[in-house]
Protein backbone atom coordinates (compact mmCIF):
# COMPACT_ATOMS: atom_id res chain seq x y z
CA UNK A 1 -118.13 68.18 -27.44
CA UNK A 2 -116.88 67.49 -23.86
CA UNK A 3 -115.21 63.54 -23.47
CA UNK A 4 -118.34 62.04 -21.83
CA UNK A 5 -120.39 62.77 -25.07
CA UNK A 6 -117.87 61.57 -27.15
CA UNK A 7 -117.52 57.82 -24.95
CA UNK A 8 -120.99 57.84 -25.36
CA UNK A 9 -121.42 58.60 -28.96
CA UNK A 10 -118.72 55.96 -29.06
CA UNK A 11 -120.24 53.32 -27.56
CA UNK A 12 -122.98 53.89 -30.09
CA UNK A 13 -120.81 53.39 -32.98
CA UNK A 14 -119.47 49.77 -31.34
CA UNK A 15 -122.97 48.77 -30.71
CA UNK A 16 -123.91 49.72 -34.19
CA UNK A 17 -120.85 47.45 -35.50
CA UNK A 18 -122.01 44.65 -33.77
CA UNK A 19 -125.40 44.74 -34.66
CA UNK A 20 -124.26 44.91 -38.39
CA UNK A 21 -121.63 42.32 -37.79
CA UNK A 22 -124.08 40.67 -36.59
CA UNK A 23 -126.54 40.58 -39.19
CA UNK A 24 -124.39 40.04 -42.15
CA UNK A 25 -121.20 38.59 -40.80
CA UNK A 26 -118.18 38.35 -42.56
CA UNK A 27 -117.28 38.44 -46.28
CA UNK A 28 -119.23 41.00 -47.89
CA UNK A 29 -117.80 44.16 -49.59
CA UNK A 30 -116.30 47.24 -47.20
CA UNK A 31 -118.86 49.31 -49.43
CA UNK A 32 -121.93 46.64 -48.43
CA UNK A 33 -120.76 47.75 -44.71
CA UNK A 34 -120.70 51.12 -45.27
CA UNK A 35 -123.97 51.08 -46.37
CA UNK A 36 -125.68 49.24 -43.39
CA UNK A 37 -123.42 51.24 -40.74
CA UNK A 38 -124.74 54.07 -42.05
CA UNK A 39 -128.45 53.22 -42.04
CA UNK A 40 -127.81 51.66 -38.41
CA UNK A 41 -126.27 55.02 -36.95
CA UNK A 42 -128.70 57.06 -38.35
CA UNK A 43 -131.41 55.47 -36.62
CA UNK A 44 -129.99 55.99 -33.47
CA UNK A 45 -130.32 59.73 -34.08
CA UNK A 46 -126.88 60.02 -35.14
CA UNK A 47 -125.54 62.27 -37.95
CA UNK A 48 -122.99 60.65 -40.70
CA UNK A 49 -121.35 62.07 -43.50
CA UNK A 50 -119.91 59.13 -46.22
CA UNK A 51 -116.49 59.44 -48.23
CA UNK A 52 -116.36 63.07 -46.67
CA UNK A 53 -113.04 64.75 -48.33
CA UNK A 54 -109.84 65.41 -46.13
CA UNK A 55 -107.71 68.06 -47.26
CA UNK A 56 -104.23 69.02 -46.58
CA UNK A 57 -103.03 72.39 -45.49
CA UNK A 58 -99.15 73.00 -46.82
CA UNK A 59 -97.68 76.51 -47.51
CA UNK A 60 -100.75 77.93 -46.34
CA UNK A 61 -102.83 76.44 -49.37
CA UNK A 62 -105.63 73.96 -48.31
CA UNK A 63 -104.80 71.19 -51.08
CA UNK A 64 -107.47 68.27 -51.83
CA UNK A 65 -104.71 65.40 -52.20
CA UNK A 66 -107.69 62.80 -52.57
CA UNK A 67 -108.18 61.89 -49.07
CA UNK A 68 -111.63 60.30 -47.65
CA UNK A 69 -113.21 59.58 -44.66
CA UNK A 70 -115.41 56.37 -44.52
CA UNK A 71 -117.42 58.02 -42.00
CA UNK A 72 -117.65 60.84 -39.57
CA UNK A 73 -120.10 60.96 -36.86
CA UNK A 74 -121.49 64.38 -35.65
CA UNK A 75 -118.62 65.47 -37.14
CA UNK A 76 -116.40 64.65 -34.26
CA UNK A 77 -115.53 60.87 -34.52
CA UNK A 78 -113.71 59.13 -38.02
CA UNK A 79 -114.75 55.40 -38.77
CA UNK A 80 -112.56 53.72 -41.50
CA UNK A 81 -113.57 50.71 -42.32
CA UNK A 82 -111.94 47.68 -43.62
CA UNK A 83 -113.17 44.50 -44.94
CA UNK A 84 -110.27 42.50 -44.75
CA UNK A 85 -108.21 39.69 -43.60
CA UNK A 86 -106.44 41.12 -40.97
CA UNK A 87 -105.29 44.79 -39.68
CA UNK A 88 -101.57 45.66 -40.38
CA UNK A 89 -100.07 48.75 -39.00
CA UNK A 90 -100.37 50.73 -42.20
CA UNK A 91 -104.28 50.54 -40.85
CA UNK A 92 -103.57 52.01 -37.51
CA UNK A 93 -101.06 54.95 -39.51
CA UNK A 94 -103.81 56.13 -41.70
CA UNK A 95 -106.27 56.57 -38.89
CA UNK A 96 -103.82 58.40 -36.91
CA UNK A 97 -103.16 60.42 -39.72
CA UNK A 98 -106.80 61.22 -40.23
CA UNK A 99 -106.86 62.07 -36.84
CA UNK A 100 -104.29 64.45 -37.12
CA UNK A 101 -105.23 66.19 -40.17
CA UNK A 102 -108.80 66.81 -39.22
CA UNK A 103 -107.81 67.81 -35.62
CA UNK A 104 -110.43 65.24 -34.35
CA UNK A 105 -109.93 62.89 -30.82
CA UNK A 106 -111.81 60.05 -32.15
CA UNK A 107 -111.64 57.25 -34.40
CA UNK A 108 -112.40 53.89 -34.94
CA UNK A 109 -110.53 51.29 -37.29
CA UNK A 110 -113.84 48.51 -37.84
CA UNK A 111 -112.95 45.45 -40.08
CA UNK A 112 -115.54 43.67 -40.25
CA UNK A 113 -114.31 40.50 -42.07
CA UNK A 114 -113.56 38.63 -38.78
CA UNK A 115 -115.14 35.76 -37.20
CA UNK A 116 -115.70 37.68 -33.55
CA UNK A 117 -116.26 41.99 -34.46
CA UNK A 118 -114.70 42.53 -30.86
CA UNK A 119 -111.56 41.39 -32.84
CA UNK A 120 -112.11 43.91 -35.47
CA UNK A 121 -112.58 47.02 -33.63
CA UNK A 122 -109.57 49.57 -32.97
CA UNK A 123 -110.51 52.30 -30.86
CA UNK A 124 -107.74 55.43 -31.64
CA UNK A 125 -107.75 58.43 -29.35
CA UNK A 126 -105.76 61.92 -30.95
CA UNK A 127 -103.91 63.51 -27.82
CA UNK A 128 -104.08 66.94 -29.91
């Protein structure tokens, strides 16, 4: 996927966050989130996998060390999702480290327990 599909697809995902954001607001369960921001990218016409499983490769050995992604879209762009009071940089280190591990350019760190969403959005780019 060339860098002009991914902006777009990207832009998709922000829209989607607002609409949400803007439909529930703040307060609710990450998991009550999850659920809408789902619904809300697949009718776009976008494909999302939940709680998809991130292994680790070490020694050679692909090893399932229990991490999750909230999202991934068209299995190029990781959304984790937070529903909390405010971001703190161990936030911004596990995106990264998603990012890494999965080899993927994209992410987005969405909290959506904020009065404005443009305050909750993150956008993370993986230089590969």
């Amino acid at each position: 996927m060339n860098r002009e599909q991914l902006e777009a697809i990207g832009k998709q995902i922000v829209d989607a966050a607002f609409q949400v954001h803007k439909e529930l607001g703040p307060g609710l369960l990450e998991s009550a989130y999850e659920a809408c921001l789902v619904s809300e990218l697949i009718e776009r016409g976008l494909r999302v996998e939940r709680q998809k499983t991130l292994p680790i490769f070490y020694n050679g050995k692909k090893l399932d060390a229990g991490y999750r992604l909230d999202l991934l879209v068209k299995n190029e762009i990781i959304i984790e999702l937070k529903a909390i009071e405010k971001f703190l940089p161990i936030h911004d280190a596990q995106l990264i480290s998603y990012l890494k591990l999965s080899k993927k350019k994209l992410g987005f760190l969405i909290n959506f327990n904020v009065t404005l969403i443009k305050n909750g959005i993150k956008r993370k780019v993986n230089k590969i």
